[in-house]
PDB file of N, CA and C in Angstrom:
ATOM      1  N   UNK A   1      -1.587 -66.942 -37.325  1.00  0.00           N
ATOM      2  CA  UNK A   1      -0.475 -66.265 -37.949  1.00  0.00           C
ATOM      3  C   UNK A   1       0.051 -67.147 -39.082  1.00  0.00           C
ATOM      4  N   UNK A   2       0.344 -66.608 -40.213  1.00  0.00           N
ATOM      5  CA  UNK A   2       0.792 -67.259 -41.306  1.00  0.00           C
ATOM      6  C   UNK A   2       2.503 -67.670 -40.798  1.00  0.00           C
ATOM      7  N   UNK A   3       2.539 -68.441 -41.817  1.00  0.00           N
ATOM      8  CA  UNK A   3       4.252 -68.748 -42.220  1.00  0.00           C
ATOM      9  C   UNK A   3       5.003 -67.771 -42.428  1.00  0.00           C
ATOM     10  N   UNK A   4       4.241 -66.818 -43.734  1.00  0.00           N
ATOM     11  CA  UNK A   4       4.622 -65.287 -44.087  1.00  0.00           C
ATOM     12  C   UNK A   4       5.105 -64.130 -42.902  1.00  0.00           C
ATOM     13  N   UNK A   5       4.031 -64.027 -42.078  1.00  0.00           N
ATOM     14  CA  UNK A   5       4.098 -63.350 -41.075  1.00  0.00           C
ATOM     15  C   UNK A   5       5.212 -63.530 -39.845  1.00  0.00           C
ATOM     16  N   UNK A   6       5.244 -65.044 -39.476  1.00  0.00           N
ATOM     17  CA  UNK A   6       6.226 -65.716 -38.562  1.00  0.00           C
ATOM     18  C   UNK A   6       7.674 -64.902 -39.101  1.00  0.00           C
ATOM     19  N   UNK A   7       7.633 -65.225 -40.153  1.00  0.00           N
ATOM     20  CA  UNK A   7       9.185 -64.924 -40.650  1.00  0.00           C
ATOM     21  C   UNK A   7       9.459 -63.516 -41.225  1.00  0.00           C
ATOM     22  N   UNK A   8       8.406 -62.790 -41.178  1.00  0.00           N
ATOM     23  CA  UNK A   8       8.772 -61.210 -41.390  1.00  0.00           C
ATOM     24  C   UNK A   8       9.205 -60.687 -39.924  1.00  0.00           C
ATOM     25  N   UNK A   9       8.466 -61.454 -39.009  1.00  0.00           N
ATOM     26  CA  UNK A   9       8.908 -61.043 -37.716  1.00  0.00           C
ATOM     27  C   UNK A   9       8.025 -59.872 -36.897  1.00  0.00           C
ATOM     28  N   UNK A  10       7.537 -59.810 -35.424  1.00  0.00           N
ATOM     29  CA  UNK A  10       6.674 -59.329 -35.252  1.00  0.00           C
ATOM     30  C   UNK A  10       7.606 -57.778 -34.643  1.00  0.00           C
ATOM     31  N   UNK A  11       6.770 -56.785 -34.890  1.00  0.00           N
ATOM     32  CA  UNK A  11       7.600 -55.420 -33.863  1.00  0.00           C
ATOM     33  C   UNK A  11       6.965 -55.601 -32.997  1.00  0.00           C
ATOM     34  N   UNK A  12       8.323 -55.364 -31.915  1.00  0.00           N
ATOM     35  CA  UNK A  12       8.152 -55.322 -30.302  1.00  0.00           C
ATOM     36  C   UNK A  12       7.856 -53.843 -30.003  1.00  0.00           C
ATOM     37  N   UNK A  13       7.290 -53.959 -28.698  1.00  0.00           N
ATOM     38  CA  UNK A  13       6.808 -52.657 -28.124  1.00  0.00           C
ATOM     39  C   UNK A  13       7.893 -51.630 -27.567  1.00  0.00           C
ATOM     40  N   UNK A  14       9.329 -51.880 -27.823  1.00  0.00           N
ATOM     41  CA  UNK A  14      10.679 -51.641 -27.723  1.00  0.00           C
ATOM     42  C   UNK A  14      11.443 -51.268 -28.718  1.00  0.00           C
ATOM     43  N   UNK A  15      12.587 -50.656 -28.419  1.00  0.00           N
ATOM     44  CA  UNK A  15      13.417 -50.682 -28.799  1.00  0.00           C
ATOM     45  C   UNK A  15      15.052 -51.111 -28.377  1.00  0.00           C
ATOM     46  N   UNK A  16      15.981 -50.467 -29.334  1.00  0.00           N
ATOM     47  CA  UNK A  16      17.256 -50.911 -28.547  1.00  0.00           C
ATOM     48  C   UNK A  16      17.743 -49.864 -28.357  1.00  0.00           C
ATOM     49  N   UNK A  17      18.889 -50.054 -27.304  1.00  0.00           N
ATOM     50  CA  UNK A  17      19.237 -48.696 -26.487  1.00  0.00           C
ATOM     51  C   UNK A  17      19.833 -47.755 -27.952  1.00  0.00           C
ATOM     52  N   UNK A  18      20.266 -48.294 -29.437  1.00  0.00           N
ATOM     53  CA  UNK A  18      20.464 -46.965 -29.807  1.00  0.00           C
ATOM     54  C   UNK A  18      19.065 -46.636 -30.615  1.00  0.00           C
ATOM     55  N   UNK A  19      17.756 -46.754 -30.316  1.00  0.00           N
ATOM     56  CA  UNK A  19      16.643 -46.483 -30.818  1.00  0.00           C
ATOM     57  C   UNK A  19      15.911 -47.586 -32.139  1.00  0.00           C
ATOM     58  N   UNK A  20      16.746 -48.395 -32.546  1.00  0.00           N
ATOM     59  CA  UNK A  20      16.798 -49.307 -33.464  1.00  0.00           C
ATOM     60  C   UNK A  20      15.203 -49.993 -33.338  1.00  0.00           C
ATOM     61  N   UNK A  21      14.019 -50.172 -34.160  1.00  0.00           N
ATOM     62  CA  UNK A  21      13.534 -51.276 -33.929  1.00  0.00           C
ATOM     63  C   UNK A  21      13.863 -52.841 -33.221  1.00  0.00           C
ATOM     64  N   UNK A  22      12.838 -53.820 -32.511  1.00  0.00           N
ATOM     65  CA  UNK A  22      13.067 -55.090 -32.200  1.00  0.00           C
ATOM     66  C   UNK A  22      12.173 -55.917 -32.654  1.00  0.00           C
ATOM     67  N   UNK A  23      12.356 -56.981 -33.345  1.00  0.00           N
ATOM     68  CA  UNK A  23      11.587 -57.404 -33.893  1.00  0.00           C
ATOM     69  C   UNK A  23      11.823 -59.090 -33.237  1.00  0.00           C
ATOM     70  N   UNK A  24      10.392 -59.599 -32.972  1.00  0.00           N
ATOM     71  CA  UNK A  24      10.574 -61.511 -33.103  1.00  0.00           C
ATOM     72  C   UNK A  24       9.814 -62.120 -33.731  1.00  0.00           C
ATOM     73  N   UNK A  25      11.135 -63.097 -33.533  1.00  0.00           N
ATOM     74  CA  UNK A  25      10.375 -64.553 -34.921  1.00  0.00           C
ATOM     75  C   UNK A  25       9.848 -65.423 -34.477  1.00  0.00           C
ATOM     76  N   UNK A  26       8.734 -66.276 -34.728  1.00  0.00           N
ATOM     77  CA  UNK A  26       8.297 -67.023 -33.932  1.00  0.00           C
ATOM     78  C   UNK A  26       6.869 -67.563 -34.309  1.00  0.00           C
ATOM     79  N   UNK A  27       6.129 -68.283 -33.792  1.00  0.00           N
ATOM     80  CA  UNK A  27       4.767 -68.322 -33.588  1.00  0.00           C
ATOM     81  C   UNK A  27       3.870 -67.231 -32.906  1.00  0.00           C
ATOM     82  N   UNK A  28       4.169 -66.825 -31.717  1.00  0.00           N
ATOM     83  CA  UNK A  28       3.991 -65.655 -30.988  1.00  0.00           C
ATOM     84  C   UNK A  28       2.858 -65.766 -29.783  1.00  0.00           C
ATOM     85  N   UNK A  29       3.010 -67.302 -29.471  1.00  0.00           N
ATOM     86  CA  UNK A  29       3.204 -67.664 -28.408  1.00  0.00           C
ATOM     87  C   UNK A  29       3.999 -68.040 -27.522  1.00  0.00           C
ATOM     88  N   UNK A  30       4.887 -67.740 -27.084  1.00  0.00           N
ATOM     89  CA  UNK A  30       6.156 -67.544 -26.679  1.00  0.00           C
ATOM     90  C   UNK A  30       6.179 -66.661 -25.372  1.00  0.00           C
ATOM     91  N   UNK A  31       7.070 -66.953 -24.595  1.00  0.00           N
ATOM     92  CA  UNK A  31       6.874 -65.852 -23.205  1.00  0.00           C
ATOM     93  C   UNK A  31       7.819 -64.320 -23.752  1.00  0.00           C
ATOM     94  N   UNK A  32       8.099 -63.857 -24.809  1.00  0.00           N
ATOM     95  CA  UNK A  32       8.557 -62.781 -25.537  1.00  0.00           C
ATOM     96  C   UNK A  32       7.409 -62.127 -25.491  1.00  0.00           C
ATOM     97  N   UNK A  33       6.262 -62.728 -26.819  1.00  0.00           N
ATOM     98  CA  UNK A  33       4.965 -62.436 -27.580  1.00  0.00           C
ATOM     99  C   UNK A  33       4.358 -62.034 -26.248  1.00  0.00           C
ATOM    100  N   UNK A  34       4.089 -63.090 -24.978  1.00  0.00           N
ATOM    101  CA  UNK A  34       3.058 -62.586 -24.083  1.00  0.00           C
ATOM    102  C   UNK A  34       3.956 -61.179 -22.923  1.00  0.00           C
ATOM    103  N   UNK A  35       4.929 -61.469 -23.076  1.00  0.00           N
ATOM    104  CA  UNK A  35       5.577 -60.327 -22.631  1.00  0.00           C
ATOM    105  C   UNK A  35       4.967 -58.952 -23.273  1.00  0.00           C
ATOM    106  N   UNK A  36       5.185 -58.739 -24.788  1.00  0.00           N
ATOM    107  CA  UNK A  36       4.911 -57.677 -25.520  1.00  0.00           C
ATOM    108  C   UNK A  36       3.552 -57.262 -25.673  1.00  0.00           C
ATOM    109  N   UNK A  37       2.508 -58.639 -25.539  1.00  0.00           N
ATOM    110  CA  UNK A  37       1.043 -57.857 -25.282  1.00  0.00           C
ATOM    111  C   UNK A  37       1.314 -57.291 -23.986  1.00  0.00           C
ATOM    112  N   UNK A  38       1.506 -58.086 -22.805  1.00  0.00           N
ATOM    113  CA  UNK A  38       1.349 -56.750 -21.519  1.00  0.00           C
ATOM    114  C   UNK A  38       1.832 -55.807 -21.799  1.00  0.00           C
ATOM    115  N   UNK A  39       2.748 -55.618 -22.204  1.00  0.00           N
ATOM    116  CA  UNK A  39       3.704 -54.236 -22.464  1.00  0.00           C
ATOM    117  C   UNK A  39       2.739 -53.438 -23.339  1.00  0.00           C
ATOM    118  N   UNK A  40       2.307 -53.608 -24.409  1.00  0.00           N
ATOM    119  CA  UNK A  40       1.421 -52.924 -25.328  1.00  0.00           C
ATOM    120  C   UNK A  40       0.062 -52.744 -24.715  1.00  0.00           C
ATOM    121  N   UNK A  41      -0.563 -53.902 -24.191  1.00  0.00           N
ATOM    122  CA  UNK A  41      -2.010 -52.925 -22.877  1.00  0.00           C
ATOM    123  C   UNK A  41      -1.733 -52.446 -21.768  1.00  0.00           C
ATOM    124  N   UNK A  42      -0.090 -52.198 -21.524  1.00  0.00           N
ATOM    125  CA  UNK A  42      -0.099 -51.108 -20.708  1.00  0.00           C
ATOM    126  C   UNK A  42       0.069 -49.939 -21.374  1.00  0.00           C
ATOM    127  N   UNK A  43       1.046 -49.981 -22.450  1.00  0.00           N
ATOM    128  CA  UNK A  43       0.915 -48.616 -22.950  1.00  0.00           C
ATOM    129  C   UNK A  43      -0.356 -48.019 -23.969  1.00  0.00           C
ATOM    130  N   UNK A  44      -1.080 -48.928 -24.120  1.00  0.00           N
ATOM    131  CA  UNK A  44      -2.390 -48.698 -24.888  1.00  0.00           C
ATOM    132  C   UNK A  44      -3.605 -47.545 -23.079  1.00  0.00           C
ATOM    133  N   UNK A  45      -3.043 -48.289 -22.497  1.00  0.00           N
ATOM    134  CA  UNK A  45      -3.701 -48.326 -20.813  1.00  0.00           C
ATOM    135  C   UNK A  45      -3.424 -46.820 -20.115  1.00  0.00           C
ATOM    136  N   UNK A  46      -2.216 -46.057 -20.295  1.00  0.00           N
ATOM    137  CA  UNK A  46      -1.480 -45.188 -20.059  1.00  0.00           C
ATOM    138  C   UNK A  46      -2.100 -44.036 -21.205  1.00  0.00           C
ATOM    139  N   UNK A  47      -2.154 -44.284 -22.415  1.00  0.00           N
ATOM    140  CA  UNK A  47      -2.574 -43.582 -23.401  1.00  0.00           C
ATOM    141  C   UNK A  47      -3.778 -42.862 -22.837  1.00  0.00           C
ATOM    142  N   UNK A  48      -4.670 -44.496 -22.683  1.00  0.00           N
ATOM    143  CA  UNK A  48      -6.086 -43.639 -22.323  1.00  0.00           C
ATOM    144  C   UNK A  48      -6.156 -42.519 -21.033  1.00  0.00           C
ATOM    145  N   UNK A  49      -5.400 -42.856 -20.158  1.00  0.00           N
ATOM    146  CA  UNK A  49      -5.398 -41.975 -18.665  1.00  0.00           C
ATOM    147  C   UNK A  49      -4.902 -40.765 -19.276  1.00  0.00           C
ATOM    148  N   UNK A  50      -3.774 -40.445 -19.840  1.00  0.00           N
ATOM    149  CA  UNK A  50      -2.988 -39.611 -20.260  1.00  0.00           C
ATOM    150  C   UNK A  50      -4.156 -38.745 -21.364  1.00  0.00           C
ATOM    151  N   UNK A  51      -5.190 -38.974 -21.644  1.00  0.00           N
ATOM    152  CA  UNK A  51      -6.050 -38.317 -22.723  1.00  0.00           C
ATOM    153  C   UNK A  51      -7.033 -37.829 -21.638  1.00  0.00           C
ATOM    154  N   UNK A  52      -7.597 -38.611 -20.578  1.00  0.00           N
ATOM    155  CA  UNK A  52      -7.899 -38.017 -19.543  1.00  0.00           C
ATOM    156  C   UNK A  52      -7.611 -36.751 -18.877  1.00  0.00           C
ATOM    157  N   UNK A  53      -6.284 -36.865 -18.599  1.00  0.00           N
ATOM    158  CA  UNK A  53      -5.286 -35.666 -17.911  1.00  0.00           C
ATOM    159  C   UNK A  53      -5.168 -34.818 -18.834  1.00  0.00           C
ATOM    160  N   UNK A  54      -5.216 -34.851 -20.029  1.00  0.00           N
ATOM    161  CA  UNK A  54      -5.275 -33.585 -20.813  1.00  0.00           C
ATOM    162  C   UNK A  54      -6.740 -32.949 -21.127  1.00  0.00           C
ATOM    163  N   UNK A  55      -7.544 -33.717 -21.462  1.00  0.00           N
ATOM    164  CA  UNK A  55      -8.739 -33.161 -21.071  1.00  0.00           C
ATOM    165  C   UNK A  55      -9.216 -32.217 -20.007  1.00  0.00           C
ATOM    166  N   UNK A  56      -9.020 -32.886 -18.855  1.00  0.00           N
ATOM    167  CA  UNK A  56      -8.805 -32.261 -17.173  1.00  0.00           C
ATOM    168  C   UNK A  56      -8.193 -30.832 -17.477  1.00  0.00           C
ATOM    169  N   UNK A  57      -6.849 -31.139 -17.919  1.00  0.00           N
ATOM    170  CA  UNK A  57      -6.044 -30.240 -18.122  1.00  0.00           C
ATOM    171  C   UNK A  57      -6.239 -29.146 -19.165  1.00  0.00           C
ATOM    172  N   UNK A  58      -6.571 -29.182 -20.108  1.00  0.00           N
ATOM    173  CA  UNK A  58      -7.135 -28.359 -20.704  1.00  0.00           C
ATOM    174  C   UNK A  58      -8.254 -27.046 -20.867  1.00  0.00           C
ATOM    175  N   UNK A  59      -9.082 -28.042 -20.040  1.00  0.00           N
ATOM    176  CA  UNK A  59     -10.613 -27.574 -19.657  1.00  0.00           C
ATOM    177  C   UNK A  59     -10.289 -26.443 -18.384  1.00  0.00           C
ATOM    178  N   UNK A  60      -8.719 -26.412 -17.945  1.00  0.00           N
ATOM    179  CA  UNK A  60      -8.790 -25.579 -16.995  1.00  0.00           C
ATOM    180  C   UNK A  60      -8.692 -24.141 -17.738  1.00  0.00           C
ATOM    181  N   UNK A  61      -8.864 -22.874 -16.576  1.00  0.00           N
ATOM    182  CA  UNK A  61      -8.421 -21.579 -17.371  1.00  0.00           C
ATOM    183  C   UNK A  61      -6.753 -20.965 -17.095  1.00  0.00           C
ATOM    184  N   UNK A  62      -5.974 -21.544 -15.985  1.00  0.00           N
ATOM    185  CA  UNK A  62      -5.014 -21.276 -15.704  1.00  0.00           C
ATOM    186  C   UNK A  62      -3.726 -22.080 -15.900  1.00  0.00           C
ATOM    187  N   UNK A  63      -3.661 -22.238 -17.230  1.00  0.00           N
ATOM    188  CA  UNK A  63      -2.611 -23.462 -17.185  1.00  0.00           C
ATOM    189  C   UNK A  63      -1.492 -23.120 -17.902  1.00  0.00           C
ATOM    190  N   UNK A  64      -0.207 -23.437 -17.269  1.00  0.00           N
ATOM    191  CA  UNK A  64       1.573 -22.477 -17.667  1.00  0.00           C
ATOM    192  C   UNK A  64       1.435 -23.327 -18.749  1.00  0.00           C
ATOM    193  N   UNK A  65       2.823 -22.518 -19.164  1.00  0.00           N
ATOM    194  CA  UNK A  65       3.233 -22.559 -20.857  1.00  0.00           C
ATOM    195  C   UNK A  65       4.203 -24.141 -20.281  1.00  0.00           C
ATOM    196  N   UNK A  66       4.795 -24.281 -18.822  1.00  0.00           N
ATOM    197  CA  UNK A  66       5.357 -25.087 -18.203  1.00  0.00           C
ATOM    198  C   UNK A  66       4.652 -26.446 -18.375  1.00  0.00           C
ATOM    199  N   UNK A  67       3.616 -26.338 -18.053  1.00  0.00           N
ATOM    200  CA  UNK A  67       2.096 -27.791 -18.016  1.00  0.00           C
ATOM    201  C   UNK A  67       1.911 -28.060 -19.174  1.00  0.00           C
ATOM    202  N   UNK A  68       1.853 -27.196 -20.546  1.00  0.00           N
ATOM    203  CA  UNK A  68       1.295 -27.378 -21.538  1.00  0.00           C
ATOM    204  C   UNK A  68       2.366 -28.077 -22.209  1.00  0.00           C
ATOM    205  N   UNK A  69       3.891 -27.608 -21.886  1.00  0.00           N
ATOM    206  CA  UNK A  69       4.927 -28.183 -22.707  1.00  0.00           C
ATOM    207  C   UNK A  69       4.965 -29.960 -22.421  1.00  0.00           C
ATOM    208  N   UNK A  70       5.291 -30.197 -20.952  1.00  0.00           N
ATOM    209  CA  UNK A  70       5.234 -31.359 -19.948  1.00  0.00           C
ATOM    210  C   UNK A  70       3.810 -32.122 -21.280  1.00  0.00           C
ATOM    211  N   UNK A  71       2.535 -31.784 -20.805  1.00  0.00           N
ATOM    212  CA  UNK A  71       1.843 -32.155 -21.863  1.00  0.00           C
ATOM    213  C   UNK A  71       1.893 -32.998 -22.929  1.00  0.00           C
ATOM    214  N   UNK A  72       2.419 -31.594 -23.705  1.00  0.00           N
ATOM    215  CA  UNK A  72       2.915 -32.065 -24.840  1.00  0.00           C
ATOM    216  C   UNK A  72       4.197 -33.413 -25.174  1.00  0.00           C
ATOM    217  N   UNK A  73       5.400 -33.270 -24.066  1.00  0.00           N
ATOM    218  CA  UNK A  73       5.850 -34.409 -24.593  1.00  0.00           C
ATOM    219  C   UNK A  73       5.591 -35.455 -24.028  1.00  0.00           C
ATOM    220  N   UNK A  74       4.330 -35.639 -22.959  1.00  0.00           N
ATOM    221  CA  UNK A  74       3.731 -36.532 -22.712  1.00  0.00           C
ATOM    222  C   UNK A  74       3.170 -37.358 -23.656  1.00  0.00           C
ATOM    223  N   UNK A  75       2.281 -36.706 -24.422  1.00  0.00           N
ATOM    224  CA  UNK A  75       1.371 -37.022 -25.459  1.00  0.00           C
ATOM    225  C   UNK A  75       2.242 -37.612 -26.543  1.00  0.00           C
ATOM    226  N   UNK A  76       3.217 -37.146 -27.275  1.00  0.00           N
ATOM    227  CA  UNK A  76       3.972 -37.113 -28.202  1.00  0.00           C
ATOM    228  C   UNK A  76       4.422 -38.809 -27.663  1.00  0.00           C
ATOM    229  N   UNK A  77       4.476 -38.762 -26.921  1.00  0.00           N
ATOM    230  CA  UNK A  77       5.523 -40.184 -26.046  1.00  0.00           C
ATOM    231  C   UNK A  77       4.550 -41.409 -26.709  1.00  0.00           C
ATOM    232  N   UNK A  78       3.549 -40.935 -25.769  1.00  0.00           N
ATOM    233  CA  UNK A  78       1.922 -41.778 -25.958  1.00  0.00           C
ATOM    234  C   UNK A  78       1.732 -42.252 -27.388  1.00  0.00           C
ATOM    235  N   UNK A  79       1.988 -40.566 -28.111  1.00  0.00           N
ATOM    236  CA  UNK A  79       1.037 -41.487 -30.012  1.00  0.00           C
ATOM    237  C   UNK A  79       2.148 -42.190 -30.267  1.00  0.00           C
ATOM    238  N   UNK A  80       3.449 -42.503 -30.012  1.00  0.00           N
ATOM    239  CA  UNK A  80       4.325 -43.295 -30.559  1.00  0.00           C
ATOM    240  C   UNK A  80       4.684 -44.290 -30.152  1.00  0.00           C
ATOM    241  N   UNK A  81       3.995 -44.553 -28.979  1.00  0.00           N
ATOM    242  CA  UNK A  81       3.538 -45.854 -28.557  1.00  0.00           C
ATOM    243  C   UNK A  81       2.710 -46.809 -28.964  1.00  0.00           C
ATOM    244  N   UNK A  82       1.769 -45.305 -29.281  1.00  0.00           N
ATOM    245  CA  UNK A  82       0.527 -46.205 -29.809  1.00  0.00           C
ATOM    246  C   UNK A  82       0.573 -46.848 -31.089  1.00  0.00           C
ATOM    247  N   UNK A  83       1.335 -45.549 -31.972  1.00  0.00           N
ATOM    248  CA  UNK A  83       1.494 -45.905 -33.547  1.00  0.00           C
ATOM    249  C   UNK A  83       2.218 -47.403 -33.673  1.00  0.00           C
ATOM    250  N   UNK A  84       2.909 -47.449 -32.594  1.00  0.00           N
ATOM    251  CA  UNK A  84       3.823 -48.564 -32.780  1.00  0.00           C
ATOM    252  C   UNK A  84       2.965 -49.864 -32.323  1.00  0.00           C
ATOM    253  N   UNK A  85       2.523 -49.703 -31.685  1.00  0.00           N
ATOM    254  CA  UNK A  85       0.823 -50.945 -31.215  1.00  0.00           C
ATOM    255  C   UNK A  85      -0.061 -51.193 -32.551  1.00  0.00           C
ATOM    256  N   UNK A  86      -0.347 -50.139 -32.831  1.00  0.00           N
ATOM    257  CA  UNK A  86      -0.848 -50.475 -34.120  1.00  0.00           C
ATOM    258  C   UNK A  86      -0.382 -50.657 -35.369  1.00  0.00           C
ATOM    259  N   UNK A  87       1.242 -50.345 -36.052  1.00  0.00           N
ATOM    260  CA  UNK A  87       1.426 -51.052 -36.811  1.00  0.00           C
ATOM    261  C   UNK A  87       1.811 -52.528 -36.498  1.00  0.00           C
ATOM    262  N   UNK A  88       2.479 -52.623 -35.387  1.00  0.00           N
ATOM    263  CA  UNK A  88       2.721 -54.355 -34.895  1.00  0.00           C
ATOM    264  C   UNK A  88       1.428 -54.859 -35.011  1.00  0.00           C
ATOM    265  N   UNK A  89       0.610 -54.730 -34.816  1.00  0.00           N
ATOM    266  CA  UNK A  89      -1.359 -55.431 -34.959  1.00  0.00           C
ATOM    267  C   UNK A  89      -1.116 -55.414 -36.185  1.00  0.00           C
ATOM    268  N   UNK A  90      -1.525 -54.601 -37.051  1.00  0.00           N
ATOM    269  CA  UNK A  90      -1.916 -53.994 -38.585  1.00  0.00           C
ATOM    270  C   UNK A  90      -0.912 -55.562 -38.795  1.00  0.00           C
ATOM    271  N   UNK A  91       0.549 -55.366 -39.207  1.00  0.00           N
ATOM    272  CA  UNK A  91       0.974 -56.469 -39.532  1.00  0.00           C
ATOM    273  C   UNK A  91       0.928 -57.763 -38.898  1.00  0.00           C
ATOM    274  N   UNK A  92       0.192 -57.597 -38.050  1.00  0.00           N
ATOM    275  CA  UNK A  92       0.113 -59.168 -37.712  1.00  0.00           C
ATOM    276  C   UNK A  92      -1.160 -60.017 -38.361  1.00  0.00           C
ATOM    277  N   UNK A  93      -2.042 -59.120 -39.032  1.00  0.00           N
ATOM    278  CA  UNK A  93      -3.444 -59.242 -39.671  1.00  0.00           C
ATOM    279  C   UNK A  93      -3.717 -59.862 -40.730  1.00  0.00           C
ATOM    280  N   UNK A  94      -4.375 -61.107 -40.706  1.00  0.00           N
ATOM    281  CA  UNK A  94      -4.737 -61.951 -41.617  1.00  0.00           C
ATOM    282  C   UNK A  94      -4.576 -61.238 -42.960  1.00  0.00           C
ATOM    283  N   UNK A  95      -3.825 -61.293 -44.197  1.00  0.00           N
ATOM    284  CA  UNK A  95      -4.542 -60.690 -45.298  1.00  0.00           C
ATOM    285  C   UNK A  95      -5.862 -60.920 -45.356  1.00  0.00           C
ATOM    286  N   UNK A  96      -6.925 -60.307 -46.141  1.00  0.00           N
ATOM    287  CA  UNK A  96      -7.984 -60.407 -46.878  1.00  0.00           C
ATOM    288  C   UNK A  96      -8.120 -61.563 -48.194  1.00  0.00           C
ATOM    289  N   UNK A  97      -8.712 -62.298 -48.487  1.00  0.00           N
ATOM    290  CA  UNK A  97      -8.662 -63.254 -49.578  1.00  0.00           C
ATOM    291  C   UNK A  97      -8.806 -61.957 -50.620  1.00  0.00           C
TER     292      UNK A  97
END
């Protein structure tokens, strides 16, 4: 991790209770940093099961408008987890020379 990077600050896999980004400064070895990878391969971890269950779920022929909604803000939960995993990576990424 650069100097650059340390001090832009990394996004956490969180937020604050009024929805606010969290961001830390640091090296990112730190019991924060290793906090926020578990947190992020679990929700990277959850994603994948959850793509599972809709698959499953999908592939059926009888499924309520009730299941599909549930579903849906399942999923919705998931990509914004994820998006948020991957821009925290993305910026943590060496520039390119």
């Amino acid at each position: 991790m650069t100097d650059e990077q340390a001090m832009a600050g990394r996004l956490l896999p969180w937020t604050t209770v009024e929805g606010r980004p969290c961001y830390l400064v640091g090296d990112g070895t730190g019991y924060v940093s290793r906090l926020a990878d578990d947190i992020e391969d679990v929700q990277l971890g959850m994603a994948d099961d959850l793509l599972g269950h809709a698959d499953a779920l999908l592939a059926e022929r009888r499924v309520t408008s009730v299941e599909l909604h549930y579903l849906a803000l399942r999923l919705t939960e998931s990509l914004r987890d994820v998006k948020r995993v991957a821009e925290s990576r993305g910026a943590r990424l060496a520039p390119s020379p």
